[in-house]
Protein backbone atom coordinates (compact mmCIF):
# COMPACT_ATOMS: atom_id res chain seq x y z
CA UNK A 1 -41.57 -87.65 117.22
CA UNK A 2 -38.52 -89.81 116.27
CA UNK A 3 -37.64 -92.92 117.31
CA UNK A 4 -34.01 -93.13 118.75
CA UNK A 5 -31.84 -96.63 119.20
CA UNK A 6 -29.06 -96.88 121.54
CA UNK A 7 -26.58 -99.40 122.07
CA UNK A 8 -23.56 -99.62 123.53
CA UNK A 9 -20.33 -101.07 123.32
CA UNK A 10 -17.77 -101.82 125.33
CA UNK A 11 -14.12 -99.92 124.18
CA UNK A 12 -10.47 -100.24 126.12
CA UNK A 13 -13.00 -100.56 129.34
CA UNK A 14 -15.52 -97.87 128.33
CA UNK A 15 -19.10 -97.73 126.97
CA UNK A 16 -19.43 -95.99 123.56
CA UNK A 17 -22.89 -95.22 122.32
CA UNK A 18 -23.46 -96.85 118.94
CA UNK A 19 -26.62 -95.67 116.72
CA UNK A 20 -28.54 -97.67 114.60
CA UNK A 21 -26.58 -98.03 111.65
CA UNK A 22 -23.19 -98.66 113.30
CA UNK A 23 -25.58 -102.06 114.80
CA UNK A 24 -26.53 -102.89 110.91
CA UNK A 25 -23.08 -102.70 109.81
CA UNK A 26 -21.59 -104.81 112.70
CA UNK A 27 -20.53 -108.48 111.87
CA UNK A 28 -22.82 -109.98 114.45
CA UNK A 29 -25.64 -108.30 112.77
CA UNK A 30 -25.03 -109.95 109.54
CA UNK A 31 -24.91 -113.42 111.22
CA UNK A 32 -28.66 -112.80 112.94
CA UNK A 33 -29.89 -112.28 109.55
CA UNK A 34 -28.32 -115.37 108.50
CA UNK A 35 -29.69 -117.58 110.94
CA UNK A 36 -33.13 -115.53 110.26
CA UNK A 37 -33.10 -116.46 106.92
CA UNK A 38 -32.59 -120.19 107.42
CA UNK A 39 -35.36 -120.42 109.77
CA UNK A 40 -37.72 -118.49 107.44
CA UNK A 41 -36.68 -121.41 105.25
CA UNK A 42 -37.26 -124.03 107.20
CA UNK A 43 -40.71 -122.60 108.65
CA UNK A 44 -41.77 -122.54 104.69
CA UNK A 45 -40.60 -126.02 104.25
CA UNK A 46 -42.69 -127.00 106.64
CA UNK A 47 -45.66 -125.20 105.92
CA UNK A 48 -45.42 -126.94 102.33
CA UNK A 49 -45.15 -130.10 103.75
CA UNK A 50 -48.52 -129.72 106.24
CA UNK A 51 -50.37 -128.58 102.86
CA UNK A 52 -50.73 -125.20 103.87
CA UNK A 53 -49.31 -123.95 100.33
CA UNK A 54 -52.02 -122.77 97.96
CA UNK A 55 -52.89 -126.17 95.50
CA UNK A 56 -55.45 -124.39 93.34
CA UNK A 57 -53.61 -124.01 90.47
CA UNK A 58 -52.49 -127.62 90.69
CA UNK A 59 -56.58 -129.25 91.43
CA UNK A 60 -57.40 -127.00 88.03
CA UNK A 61 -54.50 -128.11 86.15
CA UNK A 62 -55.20 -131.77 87.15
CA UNK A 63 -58.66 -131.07 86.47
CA UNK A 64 -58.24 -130.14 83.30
CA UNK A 65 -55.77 -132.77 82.22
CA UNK A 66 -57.70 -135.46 83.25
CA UNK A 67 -61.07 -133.94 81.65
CA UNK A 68 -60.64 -135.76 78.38
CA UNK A 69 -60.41 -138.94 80.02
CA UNK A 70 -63.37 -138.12 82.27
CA UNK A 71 -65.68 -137.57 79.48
CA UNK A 72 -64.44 -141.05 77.37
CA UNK A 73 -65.21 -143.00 80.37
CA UNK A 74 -68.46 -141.19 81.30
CA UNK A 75 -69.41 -141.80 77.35
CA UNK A 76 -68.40 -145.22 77.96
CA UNK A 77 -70.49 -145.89 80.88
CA UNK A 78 -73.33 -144.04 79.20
CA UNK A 79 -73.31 -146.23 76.39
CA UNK A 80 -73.13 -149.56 78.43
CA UNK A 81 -76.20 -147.65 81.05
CA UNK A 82 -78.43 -147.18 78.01
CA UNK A 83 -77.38 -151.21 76.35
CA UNK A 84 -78.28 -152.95 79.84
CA UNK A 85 -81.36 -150.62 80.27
CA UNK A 86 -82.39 -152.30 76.89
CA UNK A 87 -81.36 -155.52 78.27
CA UNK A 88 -78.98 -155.99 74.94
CA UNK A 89 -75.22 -156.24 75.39
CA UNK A 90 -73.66 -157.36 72.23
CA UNK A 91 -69.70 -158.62 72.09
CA UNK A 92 -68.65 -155.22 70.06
CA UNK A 93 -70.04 -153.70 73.57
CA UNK A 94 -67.48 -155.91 75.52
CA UNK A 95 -64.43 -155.39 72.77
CA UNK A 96 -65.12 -151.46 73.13
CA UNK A 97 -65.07 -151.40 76.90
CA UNK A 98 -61.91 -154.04 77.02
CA UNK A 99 -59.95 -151.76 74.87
CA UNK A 100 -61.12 -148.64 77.19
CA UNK A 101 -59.91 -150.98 79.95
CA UNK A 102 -56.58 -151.04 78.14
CA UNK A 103 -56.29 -147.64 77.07
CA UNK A 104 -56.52 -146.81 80.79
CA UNK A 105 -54.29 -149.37 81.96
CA UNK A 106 -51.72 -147.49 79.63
CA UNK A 107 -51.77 -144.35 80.35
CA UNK A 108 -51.75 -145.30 84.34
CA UNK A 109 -48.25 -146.80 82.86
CA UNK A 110 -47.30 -143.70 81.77
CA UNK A 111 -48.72 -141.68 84.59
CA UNK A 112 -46.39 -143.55 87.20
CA UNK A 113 -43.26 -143.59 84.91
CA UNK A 114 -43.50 -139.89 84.76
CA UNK A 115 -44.28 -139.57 88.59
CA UNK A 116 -41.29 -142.00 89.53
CA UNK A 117 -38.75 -139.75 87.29
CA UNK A 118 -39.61 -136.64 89.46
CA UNK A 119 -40.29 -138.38 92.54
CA UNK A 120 -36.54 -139.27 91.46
CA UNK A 121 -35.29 -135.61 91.21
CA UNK A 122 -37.05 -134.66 94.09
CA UNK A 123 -35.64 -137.12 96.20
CA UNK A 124 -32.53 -135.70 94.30
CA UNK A 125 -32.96 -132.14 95.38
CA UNK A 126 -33.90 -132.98 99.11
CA UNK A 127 -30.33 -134.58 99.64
CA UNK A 128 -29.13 -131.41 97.65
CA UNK A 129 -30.50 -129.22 100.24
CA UNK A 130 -29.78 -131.35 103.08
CA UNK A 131 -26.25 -131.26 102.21
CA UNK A 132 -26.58 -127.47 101.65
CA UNK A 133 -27.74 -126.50 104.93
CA UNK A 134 -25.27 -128.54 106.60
CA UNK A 135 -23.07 -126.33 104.78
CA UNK A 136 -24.35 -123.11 105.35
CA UNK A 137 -24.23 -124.21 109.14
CA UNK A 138 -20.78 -125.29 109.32
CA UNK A 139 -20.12 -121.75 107.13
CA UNK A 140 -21.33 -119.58 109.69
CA UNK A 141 -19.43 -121.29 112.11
CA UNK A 142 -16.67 -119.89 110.02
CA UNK A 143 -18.28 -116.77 110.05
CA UNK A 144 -18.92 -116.24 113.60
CA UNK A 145 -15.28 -116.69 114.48
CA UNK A 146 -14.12 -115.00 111.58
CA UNK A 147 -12.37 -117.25 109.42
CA UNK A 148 -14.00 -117.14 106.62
CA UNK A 149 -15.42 -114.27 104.49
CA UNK A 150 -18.84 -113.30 104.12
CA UNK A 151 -19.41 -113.70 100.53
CA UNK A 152 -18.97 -117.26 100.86
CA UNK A 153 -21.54 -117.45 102.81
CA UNK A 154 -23.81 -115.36 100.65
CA UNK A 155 -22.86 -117.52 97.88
CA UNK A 156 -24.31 -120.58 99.53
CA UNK A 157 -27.06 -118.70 100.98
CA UNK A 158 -28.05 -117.75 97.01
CA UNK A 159 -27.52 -121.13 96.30
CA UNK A 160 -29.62 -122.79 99.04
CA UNK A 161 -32.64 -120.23 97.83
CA UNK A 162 -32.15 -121.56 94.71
CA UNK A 163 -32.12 -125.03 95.58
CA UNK A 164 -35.16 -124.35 97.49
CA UNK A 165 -37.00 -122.60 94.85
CA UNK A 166 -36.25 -125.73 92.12
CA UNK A 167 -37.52 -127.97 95.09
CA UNK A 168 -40.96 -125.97 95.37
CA UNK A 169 -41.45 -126.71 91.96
CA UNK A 170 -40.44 -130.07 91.72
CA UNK A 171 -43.02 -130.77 94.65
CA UNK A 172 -45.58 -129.49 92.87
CA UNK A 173 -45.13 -131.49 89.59
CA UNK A 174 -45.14 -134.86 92.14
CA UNK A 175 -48.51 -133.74 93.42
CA UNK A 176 -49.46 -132.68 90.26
CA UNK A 177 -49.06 -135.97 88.83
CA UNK A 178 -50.26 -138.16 92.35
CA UNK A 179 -53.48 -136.26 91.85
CA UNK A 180 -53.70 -137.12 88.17
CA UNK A 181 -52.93 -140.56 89.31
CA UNK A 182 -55.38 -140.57 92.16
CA UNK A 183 -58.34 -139.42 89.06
CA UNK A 184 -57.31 -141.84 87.12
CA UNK A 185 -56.70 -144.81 89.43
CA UNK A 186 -60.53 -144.33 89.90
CA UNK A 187 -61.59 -144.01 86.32
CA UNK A 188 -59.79 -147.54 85.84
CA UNK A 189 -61.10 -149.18 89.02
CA UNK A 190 -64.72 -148.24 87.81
CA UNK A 191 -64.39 -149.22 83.92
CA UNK A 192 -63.15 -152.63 85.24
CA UNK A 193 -66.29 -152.81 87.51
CA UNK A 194 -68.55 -151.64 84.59
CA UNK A 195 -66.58 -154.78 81.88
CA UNK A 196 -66.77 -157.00 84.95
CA UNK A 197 -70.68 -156.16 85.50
CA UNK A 198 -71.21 -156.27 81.38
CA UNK A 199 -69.13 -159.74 81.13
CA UNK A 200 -71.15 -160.87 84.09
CA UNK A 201 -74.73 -159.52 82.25
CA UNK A 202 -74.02 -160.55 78.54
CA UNK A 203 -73.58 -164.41 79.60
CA UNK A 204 -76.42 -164.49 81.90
CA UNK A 205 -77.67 -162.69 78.69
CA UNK A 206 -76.68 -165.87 76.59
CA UNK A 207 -77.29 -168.00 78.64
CA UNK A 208 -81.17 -166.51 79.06
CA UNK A 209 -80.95 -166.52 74.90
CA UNK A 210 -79.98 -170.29 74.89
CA UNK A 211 -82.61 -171.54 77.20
CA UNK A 212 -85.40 -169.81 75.05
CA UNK A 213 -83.84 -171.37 71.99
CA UNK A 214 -83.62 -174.62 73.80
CA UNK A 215 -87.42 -174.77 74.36
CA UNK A 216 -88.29 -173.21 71.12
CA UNK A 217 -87.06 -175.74 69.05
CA UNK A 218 -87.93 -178.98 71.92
CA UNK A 219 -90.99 -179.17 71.31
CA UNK A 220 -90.31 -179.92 67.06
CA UNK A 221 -88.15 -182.67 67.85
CA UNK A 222 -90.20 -185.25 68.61
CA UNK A 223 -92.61 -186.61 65.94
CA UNK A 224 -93.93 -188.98 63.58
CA UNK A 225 -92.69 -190.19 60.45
CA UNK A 226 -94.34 -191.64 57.44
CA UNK A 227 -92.84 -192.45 54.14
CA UNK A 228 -92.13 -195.14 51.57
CA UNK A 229 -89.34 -195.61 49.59
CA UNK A 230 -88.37 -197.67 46.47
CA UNK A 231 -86.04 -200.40 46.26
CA UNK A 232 -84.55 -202.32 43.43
CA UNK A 233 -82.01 -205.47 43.55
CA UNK A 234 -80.98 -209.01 42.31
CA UNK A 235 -82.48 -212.27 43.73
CA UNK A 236 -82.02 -215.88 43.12
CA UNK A 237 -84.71 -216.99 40.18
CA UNK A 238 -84.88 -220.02 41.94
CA UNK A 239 -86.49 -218.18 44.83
CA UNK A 240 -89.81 -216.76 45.26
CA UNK A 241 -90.64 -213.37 45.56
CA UNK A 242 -91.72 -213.63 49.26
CA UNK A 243 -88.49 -215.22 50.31
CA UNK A 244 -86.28 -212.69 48.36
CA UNK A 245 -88.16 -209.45 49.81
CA UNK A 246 -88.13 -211.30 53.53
CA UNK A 247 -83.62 -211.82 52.73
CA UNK A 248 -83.39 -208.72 52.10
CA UNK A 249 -81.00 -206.52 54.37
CA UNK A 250 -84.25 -203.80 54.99
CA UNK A 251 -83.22 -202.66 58.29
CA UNK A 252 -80.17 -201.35 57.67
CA UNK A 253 -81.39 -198.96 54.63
CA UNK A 254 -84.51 -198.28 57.18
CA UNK A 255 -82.34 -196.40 59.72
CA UNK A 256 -80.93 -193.96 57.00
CA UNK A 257 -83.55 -193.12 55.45
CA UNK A 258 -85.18 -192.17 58.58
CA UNK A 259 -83.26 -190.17 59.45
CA UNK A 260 -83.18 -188.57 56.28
CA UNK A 261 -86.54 -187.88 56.17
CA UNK A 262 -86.00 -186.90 59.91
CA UNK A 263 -83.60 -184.56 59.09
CA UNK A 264 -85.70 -183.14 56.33
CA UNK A 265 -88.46 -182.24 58.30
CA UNK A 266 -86.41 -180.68 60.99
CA UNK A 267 -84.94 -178.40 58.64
CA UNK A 268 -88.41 -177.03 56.91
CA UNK A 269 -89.09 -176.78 60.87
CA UNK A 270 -86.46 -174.76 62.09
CA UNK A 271 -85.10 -173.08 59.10
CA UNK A 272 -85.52 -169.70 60.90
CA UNK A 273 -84.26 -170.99 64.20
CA UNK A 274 -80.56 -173.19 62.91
CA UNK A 275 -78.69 -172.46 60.11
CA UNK A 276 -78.17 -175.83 58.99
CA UNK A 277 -79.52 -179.04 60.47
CA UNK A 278 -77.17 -181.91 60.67
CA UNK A 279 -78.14 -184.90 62.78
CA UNK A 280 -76.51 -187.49 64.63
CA UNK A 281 -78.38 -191.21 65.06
CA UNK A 282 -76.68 -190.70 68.46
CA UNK A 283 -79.55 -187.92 69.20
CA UNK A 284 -82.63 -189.67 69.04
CA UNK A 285 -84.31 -193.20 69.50
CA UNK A 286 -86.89 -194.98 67.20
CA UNK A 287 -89.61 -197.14 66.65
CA UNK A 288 -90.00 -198.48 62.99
CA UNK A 289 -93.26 -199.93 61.58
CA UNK A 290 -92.52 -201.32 57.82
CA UNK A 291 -94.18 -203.34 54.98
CA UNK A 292 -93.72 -203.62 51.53
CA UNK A 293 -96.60 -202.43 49.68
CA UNK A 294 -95.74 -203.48 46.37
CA UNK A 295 -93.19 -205.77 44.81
CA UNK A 296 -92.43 -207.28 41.61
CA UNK A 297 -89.68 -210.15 40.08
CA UNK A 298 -88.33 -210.58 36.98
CA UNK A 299 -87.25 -213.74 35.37
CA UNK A 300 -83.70 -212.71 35.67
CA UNK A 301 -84.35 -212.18 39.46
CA UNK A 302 -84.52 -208.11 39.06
CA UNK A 303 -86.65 -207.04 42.38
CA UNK A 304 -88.91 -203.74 42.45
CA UNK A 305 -90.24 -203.31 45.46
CA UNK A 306 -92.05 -200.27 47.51
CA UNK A 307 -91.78 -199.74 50.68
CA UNK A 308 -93.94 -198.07 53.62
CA UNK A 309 -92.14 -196.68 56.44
CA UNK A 310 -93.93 -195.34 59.98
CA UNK A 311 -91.77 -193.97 62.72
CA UNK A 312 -92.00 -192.74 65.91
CA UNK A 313 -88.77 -190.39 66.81
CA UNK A 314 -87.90 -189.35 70.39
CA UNK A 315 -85.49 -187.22 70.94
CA UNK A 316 -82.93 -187.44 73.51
CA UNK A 317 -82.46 -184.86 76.10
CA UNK A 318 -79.24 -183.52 74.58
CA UNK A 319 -80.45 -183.39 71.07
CA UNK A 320 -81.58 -179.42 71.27
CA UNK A 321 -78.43 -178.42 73.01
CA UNK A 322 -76.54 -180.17 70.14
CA UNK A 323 -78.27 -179.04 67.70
CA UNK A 324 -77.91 -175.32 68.60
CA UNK A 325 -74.26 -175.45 69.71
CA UNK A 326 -75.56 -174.85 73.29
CA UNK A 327 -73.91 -175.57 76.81
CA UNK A 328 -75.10 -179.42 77.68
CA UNK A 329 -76.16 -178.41 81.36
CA UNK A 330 -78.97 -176.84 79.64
CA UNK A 331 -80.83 -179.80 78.12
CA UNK A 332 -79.64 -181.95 81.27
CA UNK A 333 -82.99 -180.96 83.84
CA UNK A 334 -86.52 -180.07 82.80
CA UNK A 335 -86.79 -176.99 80.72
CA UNK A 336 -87.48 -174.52 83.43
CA UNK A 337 -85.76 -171.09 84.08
CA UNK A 338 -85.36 -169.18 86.71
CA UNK A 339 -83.58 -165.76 86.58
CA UNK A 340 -83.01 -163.38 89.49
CA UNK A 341 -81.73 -160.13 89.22
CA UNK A 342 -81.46 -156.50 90.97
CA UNK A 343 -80.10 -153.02 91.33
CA UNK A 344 -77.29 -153.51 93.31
CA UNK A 345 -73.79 -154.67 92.18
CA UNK A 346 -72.39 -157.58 94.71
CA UNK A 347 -75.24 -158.94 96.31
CA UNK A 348 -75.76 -162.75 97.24
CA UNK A 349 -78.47 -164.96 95.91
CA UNK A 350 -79.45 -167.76 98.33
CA UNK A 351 -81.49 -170.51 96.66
CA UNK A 352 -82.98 -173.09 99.69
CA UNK A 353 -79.87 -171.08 101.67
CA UNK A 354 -77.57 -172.71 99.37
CA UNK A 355 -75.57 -169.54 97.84
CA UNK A 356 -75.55 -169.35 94.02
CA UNK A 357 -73.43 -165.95 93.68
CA UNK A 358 -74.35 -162.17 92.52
CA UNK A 359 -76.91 -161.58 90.50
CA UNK A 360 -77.39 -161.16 87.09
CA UNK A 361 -78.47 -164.89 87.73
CA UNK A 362 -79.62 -167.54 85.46
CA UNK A 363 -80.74 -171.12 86.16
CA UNK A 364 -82.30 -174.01 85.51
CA UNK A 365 -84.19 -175.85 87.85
CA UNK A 366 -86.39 -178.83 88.75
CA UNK A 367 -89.95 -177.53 89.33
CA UNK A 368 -90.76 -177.33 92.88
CA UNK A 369 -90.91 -174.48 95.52
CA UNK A 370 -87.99 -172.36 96.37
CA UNK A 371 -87.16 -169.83 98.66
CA UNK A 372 -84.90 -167.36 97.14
CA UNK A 373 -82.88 -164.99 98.69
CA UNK A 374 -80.66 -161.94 97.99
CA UNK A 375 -78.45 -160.02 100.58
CA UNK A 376 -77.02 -157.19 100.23
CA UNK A 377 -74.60 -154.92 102.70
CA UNK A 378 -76.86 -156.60 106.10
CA UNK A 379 -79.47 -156.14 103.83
CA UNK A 380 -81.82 -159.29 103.01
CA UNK A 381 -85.09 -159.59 100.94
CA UNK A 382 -86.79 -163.04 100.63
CA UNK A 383 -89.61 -164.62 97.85
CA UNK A 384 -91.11 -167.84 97.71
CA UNK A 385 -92.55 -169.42 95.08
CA UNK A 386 -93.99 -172.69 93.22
CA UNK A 387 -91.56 -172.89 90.42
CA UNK A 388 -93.96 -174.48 87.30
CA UNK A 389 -93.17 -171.92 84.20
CA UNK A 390 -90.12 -170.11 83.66
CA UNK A 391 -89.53 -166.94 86.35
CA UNK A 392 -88.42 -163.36 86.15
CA UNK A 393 -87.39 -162.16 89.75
CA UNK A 394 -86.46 -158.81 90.07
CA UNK A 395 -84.94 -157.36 93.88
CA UNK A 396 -84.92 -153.75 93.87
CA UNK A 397 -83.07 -152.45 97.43
């Protein structure tokens, strides 16, 4: 069974019976398929633009252009997991994770100068074929009342498709790239968490590593002294031996060589603790017991004398902080710590519901009882204790 199609036209006032290939060949044919192919055009330009196009060539591409940077940061992040799980975070830690910081921060540079040069020739080609189909349409005006041939318009029409085709691709390099940017926006926001979090650990770290040093070394400073020392100088023979040694300038020669001695002893003390002990008579206060034990004159007035020398040192509350190069606050209250910390990034810590920050947190307080708090997302967990030795709080949500 065939199919038959009729049409028919009208001649000098008749109907003539056209078949269908006298319809294909007929001018107002060729304009339907015209507007036909402009709306097929426009219905895919559309389509692209609700996301409807197939993207799974462009997710694996991205995926596999940002894999390399996936794996540095996840090596990163292992490495500074497994330092804070040992509870050691040295400064080469913080360098390496800075310059990860910046590595990222560069390439993100690079990521949106390449995205603004083809958002640039995209924006380029949309005006492009804009301007085309405003063309085309104003064409096949010219068409439909036949002044204009129809290769022009088939020109444009070839041109418009390509336009169009150079537009699909453009499209998909921007979204190519705004994924890759989108990956690696992230990767940046959560290596500046992780040097944020490290910064934040290694000087609560320090700071934890100062107070122990602190009240290592305290309870050295204080002490008793007991020495003797020689002296030698010239006296009036006129005078007697008691009222030469009781002229003589003692005290001021006393002072130093406490604190010589003072020094001495500190040093034997703490040689595995400071490098190098130098003191300050600013540090310390003292009570000096001294006699001489034995003395002699000559006839010329020569004096020998030796002297005994007890002292009772008491150091000031700043001394051990100046000695080890430490923040002052520390040696300012009673040696007692307190640190709080727990397994969530952001939370509060409420101290007698005064707010001291997020943990990692280290202080040092008077000893008493406190009521510590630490919130977290509505969350709230509360301890209470008589703070008389140093404290480890840990808040696990």
């Amino acid at each position: 069974m065939g199919i038959q199609t009729n049409c028919w036209e009208n001649t000098d006032g008749r109907m003539r019976k056209k078949n269908l290939p006298g319809i294909l060949k007929s001018p107002m044919a060729y304009v339907v398929a015209g507007f036909l192919f402009i709306i097929s055009l426009f219905v895919f330009e559309y389509a692209f633009a609700k996301g409807t196009v197939d993207r799974a060539v462009l997710q694996e591409l991205a995926r596999t252009s940002s894999a390399p940077s996936t794996a540095s940061t996840s090596s990163a992040t292992r490495n500074y997991t497994s330092t804070t799980r040992l509870g050691l975070i040295s400064q080469a830690d913080i360098e390496d994770l800075v310059s990860r910081v910046a590595s990222l921060n560069e390439e993100k540079l690079q990521l949106d100068n390449t995205w603004r040069i083809e958002r640039n020739k995209y924006d380029s080609m949309k005006i492009r074929i804009d301007d085309s189909k405003k063309t085309i349409r104003l064409e096949m005006d010219e068409v439909l009342m036949n002044n204009s041939p129809r290769e022009r318009l088939d020109e444009l029409l070839s041109q418009h498709e390509s336009l169009s085709k150079d537009e699909k691709e453009v499209a998909k390099r921007v979204s190519q790239i705004e994924e890759k940017l989108a990956a690696h926006q992230l990767l940046l926001v959560q290596a500046k968490r992780d040097l944020d979090r490290m910064q934040t650990n290694y000087a609560a770290q320090q700071r934890e590593q100062d107070i122990q040093r602190v009240q290592e070394i305290t309870r050295f400073l204080d002490r008793e002294l007991r020495f003797s020392e020689a002296v030698t100088f010239k006296c009036s023979p006129s005078k007697s031996l008691a009222a030469c040694l009781n002229d003589y300038p003692l005290d001021s020669r006393i002072q130093s060589w406490v604190q010589d001695h003072y020094q001495a002893a500190l040093a034997e003390e703490l040689v595995d603790k400071i490098d190098q002990v130098r003191l300050s008579s600013d540090w310390y206060t003292t009570e000096v017991n001294r006699n001489f034990t034995e003395a002699s004159m000559n006839l010329d007035g020569s004096v020998t004398a030796e002297v005994e020398v007890r002292a009772s040192v008491v150091s000031r509350k700043m001394m051990a902080c100046a000695l080890l190069k430490a923040p002052a606050d520390l040696c300012e209250t009673q040696s007692v710590s307190l640190i709080v910390r727990s397994n969530k990034y952001g939370d509060q810590v409420y101290i007698n519901d005064k707010p001291y920050g997020s943990t990692p947190l280290s202080l040092i307080l008077d000893p008493g009882l406190y009521n510590v708090e630490v919130k977290y997302q509505g969350l709230t967990q509360k301890r209470t204790l008589t703070l008389e030795d140093n404290r480890h709080l840990n808040f696990v949500f």
